[in-house]
Protein backbone atom coordinates (compact mmCIF):
# COMPACT_ATOMS: atom_id res chain seq x y z
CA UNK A 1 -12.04 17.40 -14.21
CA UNK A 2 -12.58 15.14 -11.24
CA UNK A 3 -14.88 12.03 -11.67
CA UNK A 4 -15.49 8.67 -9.81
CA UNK A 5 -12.85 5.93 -11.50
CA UNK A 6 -15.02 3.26 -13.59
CA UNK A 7 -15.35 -0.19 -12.36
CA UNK A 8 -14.53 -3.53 -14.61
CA UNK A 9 -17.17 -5.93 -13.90
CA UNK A 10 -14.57 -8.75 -14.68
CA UNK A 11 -12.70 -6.83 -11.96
CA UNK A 12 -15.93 -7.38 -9.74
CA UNK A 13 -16.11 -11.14 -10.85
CA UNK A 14 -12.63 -11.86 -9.77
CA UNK A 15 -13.26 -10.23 -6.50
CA UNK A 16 -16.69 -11.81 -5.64
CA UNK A 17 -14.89 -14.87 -6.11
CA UNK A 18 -12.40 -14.67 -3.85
CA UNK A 19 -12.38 -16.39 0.01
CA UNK A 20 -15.23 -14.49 1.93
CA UNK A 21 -12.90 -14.75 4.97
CA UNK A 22 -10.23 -12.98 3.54
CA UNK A 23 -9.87 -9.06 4.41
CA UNK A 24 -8.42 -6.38 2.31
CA UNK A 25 -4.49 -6.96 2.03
CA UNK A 26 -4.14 -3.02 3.46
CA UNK A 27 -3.73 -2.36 7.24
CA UNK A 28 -5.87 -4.56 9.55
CA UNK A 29 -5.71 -2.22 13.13
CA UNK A 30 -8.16 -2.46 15.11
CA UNK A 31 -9.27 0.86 16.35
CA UNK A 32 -7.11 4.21 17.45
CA UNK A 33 -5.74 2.31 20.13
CA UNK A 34 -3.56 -0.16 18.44
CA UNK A 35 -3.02 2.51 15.66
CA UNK A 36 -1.34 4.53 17.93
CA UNK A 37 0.88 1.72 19.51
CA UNK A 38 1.53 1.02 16.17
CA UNK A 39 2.78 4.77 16.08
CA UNK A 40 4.40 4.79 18.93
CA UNK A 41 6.53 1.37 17.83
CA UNK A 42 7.82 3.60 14.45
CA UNK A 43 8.90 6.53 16.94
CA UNK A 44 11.36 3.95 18.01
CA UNK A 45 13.15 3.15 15.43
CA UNK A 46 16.65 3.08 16.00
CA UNK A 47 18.83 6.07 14.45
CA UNK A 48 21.39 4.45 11.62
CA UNK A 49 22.08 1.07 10.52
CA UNK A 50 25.00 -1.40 11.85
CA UNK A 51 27.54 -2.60 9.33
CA UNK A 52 25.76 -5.35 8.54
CA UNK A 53 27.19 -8.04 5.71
CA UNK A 54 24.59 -10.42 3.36
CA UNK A 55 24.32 -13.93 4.28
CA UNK A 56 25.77 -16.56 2.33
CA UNK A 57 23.67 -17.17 -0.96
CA UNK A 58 22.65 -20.76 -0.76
CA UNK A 59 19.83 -20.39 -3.94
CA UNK A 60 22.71 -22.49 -6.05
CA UNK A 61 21.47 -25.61 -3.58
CA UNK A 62 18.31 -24.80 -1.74
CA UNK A 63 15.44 -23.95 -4.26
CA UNK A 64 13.02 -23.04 -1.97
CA UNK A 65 12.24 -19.25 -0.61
CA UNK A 66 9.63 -17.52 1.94
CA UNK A 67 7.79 -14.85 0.69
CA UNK A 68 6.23 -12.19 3.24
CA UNK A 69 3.04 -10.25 1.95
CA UNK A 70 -0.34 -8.43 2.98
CA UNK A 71 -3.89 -10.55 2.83
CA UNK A 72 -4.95 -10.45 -0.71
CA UNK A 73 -2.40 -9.30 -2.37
CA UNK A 74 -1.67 -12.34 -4.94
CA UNK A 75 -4.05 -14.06 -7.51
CA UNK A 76 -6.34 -17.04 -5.75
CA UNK A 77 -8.70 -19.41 -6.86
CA UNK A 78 -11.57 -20.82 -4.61
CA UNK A 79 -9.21 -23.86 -3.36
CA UNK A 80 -6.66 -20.96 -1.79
CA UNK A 81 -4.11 -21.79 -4.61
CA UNK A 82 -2.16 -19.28 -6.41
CA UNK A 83 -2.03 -19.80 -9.85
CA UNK A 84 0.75 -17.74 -10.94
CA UNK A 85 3.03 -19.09 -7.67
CA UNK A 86 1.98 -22.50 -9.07
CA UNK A 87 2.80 -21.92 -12.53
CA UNK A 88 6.48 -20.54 -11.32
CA UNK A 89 7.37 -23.26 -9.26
CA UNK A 90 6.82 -25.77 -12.49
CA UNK A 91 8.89 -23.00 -14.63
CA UNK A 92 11.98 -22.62 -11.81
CA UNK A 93 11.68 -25.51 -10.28
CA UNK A 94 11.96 -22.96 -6.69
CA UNK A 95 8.69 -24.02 -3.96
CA UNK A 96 7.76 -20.65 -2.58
CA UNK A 97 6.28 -20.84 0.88
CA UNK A 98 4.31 -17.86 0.81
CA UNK A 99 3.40 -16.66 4.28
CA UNK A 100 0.35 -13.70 4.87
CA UNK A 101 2.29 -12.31 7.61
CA UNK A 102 2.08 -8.41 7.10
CA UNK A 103 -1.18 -6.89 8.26
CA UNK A 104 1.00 -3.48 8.94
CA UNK A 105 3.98 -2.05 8.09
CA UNK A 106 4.67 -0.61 11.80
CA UNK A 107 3.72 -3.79 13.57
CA UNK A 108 5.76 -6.13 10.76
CA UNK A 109 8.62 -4.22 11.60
CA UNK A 110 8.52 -4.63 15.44
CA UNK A 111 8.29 -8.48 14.76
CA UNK A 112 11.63 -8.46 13.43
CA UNK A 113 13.47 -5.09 14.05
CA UNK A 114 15.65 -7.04 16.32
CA UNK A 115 16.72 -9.74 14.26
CA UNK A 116 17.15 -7.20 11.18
CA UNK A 117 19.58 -5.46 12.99
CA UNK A 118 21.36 -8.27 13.94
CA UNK A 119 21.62 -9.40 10.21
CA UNK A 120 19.45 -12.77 11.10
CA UNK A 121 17.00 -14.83 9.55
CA UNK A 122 13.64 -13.21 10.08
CA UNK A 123 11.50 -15.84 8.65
CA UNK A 124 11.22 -14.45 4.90
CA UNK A 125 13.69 -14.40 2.54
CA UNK A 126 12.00 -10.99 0.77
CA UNK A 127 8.64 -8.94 2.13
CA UNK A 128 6.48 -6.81 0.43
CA UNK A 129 6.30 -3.20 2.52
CA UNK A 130 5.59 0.34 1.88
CA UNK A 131 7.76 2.26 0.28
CA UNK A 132 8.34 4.86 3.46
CA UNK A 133 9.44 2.13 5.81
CA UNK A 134 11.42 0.72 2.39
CA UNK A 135 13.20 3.59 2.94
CA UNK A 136 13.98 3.51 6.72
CA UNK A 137 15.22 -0.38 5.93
CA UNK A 138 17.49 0.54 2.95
CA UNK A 139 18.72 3.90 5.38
CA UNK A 140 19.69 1.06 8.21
CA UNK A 141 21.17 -0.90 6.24
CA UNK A 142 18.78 -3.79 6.63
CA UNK A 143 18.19 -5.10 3.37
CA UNK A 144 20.69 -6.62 0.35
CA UNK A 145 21.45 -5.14 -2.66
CA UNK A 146 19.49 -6.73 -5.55
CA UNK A 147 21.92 -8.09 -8.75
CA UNK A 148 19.99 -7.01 -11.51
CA UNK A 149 21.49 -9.63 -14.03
CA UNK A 150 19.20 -11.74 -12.43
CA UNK A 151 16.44 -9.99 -13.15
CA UNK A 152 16.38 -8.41 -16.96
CA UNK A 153 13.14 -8.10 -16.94
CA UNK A 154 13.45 -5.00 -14.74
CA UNK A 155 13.27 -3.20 -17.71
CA UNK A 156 9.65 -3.78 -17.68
CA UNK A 157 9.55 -1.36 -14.70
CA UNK A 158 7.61 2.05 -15.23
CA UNK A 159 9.83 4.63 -15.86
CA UNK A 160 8.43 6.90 -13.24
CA UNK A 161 9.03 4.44 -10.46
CA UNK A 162 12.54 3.41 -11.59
CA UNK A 163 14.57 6.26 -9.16
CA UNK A 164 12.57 7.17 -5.91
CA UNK A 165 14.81 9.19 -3.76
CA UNK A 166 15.49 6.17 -1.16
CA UNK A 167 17.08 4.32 -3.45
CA UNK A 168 17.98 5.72 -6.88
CA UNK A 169 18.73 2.79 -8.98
CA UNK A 170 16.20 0.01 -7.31
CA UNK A 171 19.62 -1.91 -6.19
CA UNK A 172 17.79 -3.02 -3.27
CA UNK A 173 14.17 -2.51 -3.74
CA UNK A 174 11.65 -3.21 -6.80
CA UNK A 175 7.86 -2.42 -6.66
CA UNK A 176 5.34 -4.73 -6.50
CA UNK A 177 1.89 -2.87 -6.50
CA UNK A 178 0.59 0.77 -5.93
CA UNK A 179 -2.88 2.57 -5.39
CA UNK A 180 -4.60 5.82 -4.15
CA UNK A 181 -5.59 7.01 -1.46
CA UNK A 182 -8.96 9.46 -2.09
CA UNK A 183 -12.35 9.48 -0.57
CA UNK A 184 -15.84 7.72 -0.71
CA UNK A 185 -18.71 8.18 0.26
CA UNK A 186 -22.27 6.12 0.37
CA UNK A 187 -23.98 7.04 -2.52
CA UNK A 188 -27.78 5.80 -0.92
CA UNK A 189 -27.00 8.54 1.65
CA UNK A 190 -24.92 11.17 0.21
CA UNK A 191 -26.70 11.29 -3.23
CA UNK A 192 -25.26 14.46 -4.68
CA UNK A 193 -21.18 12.62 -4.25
CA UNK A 194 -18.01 14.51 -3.40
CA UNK A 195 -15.58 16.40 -4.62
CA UNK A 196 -13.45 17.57 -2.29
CA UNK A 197 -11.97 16.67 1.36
CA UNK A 198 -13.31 19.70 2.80
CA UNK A 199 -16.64 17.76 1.96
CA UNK A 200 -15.90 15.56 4.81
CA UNK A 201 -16.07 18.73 6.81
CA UNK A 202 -19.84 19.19 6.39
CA UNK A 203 -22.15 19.75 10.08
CA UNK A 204 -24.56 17.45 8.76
CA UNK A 205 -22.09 14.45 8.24
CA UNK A 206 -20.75 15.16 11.78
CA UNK A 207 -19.33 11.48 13.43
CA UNK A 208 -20.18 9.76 10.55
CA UNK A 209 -16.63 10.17 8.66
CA UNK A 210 -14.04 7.94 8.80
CA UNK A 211 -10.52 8.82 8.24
CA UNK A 212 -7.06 6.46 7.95
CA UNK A 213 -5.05 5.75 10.29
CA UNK A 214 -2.19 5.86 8.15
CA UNK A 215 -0.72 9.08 8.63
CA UNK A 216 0.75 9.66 5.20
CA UNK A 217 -2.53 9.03 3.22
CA UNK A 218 -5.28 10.96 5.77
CA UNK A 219 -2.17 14.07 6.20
CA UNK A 220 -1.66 14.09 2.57
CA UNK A 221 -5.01 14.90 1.48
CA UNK A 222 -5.85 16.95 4.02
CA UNK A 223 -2.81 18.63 2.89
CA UNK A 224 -3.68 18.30 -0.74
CA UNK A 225 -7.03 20.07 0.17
CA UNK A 226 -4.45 23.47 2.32
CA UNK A 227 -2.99 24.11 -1.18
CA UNK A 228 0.15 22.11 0.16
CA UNK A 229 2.62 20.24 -2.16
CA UNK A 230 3.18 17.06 -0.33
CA UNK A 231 6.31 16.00 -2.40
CA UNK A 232 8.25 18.99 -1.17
CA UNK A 233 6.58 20.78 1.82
CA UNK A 234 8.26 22.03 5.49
CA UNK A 235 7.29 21.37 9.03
CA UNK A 236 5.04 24.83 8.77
CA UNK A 237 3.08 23.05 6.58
CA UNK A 238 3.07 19.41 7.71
CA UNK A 239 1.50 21.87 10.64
CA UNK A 240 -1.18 23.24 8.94
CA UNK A 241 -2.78 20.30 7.81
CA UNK A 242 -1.97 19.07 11.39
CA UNK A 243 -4.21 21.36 12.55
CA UNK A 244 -7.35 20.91 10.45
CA UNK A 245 -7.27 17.14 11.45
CA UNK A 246 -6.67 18.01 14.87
CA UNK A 247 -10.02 20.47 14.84
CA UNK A 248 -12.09 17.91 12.89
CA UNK A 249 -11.43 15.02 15.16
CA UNK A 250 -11.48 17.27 18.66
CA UNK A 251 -14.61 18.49 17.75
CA UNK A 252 -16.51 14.88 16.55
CA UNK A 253 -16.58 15.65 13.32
CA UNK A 254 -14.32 13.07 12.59
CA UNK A 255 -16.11 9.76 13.95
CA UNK A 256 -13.25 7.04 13.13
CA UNK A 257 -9.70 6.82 12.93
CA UNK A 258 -9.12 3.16 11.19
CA UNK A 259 -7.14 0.72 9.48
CA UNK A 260 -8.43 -1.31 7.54
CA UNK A 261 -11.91 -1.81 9.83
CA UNK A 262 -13.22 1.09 8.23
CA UNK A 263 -14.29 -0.91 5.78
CA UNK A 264 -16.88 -2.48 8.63
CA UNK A 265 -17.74 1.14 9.28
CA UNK A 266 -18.82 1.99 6.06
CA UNK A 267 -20.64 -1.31 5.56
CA UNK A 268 -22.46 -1.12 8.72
CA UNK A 269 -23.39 2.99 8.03
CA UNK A 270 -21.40 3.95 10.80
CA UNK A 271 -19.72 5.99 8.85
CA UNK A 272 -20.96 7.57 5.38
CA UNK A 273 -17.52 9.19 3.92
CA UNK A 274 -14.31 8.48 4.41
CA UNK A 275 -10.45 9.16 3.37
CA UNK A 276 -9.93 5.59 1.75
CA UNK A 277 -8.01 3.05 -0.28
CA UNK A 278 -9.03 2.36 -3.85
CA UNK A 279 -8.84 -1.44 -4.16
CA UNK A 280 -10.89 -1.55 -0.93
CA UNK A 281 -14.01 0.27 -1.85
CA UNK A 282 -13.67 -2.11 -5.30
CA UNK A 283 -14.15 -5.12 -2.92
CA UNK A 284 -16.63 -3.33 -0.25
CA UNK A 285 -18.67 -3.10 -3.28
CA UNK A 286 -18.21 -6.78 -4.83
CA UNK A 287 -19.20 -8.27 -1.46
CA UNK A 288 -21.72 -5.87 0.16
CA UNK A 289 -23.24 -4.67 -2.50
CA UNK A 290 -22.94 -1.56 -5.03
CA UNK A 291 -23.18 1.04 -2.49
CA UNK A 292 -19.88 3.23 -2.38
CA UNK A 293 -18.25 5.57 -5.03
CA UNK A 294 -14.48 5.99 -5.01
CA UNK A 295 -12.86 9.11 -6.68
CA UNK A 296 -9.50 11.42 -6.24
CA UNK A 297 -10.84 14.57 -4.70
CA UNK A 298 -10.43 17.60 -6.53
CA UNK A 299 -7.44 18.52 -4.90
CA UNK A 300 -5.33 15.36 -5.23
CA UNK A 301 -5.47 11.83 -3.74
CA UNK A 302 -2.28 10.30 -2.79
CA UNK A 303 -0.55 7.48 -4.54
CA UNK A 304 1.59 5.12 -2.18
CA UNK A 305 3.89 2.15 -3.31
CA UNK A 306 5.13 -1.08 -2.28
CA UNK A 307 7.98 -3.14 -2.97
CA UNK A 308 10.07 -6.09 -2.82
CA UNK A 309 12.66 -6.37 -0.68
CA UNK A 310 15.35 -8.88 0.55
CA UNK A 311 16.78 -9.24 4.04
CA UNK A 312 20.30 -9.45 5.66
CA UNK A 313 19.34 -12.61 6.79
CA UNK A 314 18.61 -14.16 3.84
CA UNK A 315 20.17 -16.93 2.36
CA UNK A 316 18.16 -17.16 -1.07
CA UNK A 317 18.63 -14.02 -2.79
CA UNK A 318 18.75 -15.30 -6.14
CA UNK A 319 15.99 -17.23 -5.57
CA UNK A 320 13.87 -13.83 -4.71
CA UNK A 321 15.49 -12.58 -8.01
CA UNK A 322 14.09 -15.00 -9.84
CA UNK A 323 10.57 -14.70 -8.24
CA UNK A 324 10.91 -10.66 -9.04
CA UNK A 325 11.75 -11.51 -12.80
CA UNK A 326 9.07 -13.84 -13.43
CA UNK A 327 6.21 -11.10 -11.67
CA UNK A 328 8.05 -8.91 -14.22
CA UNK A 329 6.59 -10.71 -17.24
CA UNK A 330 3.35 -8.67 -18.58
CA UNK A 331 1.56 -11.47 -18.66
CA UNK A 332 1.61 -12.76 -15.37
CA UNK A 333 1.58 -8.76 -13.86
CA UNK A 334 -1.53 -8.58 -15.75
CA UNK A 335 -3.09 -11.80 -13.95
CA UNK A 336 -2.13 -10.46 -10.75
CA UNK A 337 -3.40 -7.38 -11.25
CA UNK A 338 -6.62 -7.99 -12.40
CA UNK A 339 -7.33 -10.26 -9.22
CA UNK A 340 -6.02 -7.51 -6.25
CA UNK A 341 -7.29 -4.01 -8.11
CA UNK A 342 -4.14 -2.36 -7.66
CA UNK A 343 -1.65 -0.54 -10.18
CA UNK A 344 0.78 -2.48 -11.91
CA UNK A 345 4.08 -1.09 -11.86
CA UNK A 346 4.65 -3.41 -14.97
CA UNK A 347 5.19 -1.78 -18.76
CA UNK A 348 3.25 -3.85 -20.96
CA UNK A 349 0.98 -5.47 -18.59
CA UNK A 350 -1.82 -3.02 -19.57
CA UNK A 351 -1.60 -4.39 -23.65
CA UNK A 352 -1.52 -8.07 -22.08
CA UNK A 353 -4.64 -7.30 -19.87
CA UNK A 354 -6.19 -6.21 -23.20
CA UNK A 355 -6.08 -9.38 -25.08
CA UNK A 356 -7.60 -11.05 -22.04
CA UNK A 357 -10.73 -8.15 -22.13
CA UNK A 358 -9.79 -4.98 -23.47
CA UNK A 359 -12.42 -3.51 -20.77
CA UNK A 360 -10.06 -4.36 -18.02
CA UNK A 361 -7.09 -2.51 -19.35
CA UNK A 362 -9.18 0.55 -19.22
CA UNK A 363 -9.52 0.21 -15.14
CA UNK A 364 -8.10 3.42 -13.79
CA UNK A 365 -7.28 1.57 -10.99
CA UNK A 366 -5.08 -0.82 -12.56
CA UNK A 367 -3.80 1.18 -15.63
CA UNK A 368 -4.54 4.80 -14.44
CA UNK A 369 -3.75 7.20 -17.71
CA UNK A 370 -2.07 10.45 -17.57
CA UNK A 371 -5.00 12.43 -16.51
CA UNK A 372 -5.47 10.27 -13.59
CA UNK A 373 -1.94 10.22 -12.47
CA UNK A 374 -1.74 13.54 -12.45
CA UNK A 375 -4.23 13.65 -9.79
CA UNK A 376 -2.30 11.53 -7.28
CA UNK A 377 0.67 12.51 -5.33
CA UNK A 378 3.74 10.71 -3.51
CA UNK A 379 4.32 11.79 0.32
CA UNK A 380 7.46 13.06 0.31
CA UNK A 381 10.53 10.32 2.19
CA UNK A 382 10.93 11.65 5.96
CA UNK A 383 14.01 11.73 7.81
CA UNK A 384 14.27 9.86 10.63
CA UNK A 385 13.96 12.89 12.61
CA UNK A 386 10.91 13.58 11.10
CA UNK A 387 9.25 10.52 10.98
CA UNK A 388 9.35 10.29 14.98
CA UNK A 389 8.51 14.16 15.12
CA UNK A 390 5.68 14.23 12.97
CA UNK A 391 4.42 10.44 13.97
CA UNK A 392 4.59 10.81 17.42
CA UNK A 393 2.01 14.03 16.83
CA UNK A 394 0.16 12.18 14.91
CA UNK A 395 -0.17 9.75 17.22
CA UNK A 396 -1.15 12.60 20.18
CA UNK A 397 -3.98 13.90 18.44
CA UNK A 398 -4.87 9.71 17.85
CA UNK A 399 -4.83 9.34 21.70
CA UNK A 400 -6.79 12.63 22.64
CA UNK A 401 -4.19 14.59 23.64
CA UNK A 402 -4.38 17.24 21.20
């Protein structure tokens, strides 16, 4: 049975708390425009990696590392510390310079494509992306291979995310966060909720839905909603749902394809339903007022990942190993957590979440049980061939061209 995911008002708390100036750590793209840049920027990525060797590991001498993530995406207080980065640093000993550089995984990558390929410092020694460009870095060859001596407590990681098909044994990625991708709606104007993405589709609601720009998330459930498995499915099908988005934004229906300003969107009433992210509508609502209802339409909502990574370049890969390890400990994967709204991929973190307020380790958004994971479905890994086939579409139908 589908239903709206409950909110944790200590979830709310922590939120509300949090810099006003901050944005949501997803996507920040401004409009179809740059969307489609952004598009056009993964169409070009090159077609295998270079024999590329590790730097030197220096971590024995230099106990320092630079660590590459989305906007709110780590525990902060009101001073724009982070507790659990503080706390490490007086455990390890290692100063982390953490650096809010990643506002998109497309645009991230054109900052340092060149010098990835190139095996050079690119200003992080590890970065927190999206699984599906994960993949195209481990595929090129881009990123070391993680020693996992130096990081027992891997065996903290959730079974189910412990082999994805881009890299089997997570020798040179581990996941950091996860969350769904569903739809919401304003619950002032659309009183009687949503169930379903053909919901979106209604006359009435016409250029007043807002849809992601993110291809993966707004394909997948329109898929979802075709009767299309997205963890297996052919280029027919990738077609099909193709072709309902292409109808619904040709004919208005569609009002918004957005990054992460559809969050303005929906606060200003500009648009009234939307394909969304889950941690976002959690925050929409702590700062703007209880006014949106999340839930993973009846079909399926999507569930993307993110993780860790280290660079060529990099010359502190222990160091990064260390960092993983410690954000392996329940107890610190609970704190984080609770403060960005996203799913743990931490065993264990759910019981330590408990002893702080058992109420937050029922969040379905952090701790989502069987019933809700079984809603949620992983886009399938693209070939390269693919992923500039099907994005550069994408990106057409983004740009008006049909």
């Amino acid at each position: 049975m589908n239903r709206p995911l409950p909110e944790d008002p200590i979830i709310r708390r922590l939120i509300a708390e949090a810099q006003r100036a901050q944005v949501s750590r997803r996507a920040v793209l401004k409009g179809v425009g740059v969307s489609a840049a952004a598009l056009a920027l993964a169409a070009c990525a090159p077609q295998a990696g270079g024999e590329l060797t590790p730097a030197t590991d220096e971590s024995d001498t230099d106990k320092t590392l630079r660590w590459a993530n989305w906007p709110s995406y780590l525990d902060q207080d009101d001073e724009g510390n982070y507790p659990t980065l503080i706390a490490f640093t007086e455990q390890t000993g290692i100063e982390v310079e953490y650096l809010v550089d990643v506002d998109d995984n497309n645009t991230y990558y054109a900052k340092v494509r060149d010098q990835l390929a190139l095996g050079q410092d690119i200003g992080a020694d590890t970065v927190v992306l999206t699984d599906w460009m994960v993949s195209r870095l481990v595929r090129l060859n881009y990123v070391q291979e993680l020693d996992h001596a130096n990081i027992p407590n891997i065996k903290n990681l959730t079974p189910s995310l412990a082999h994805p098909d881009f890299d089997p044994d997570r020798t040179r990625s581990v996941p950091w966060q996860a969350g769904f991708a569903g739809i919401c709606w304003n619950k002032e104007k659309i009183p009687n909720g949503m169930t379903s993405v053909n919901d979106l589709w209604n006359p009435e609601l016409s250029g007043r839905i807002g849809v992601l720009s993110e291809m993966r998330d707004t394909l997948g459930l329109i898929m979802l909603q075709e009767g299309i498995d997205i963890t297996d499915f052919s280029a027919a099908d990738f077609q099909t749902g193709m072709d309902v988005f292409r109808e619904q934004v040709g004919s208005g229906q569609i009002g918004a394809v957005r990054g992460n300003s559809y969050i303005e969107d929906l606060q200003n009433e500009d648009t009234l339903a939307a394909i969304c992210w889950s941690g976002d509508i959690t925050l929409l609502n702590a700062e703007a007022g209880d006014k949106w209802i999340f839930a993973i339409p009846e079909a399926g909502g999507t569930l993307w990942n993110e993780a860790f990574v280290v660079p060529m370049g990099s010359t502190r890969k222990t160091n990064v190993e260390t960092l993983i390890n410690y954000y392996y400990e329940p107890e610190v994967a609970a704190e984080v957590a609770a403060y960005v709204n996203y799913v743990t991929p931490v065993e264990g973190a759910k019981e330590a979440a408990a002893a702080i307020d058992p109420a937050l380790a029922d969040n379905q958004l952090i701790f989502p049980n069987e019933e809700t994971l079984s809603q949620v479905h992983v886009f399938r890994t693209l070939t390269n061939a693919e992923e500039q086939e099907f994005g550069a579409e994408y990106q057409s139908v983004l740009l008006g061209g049909g």
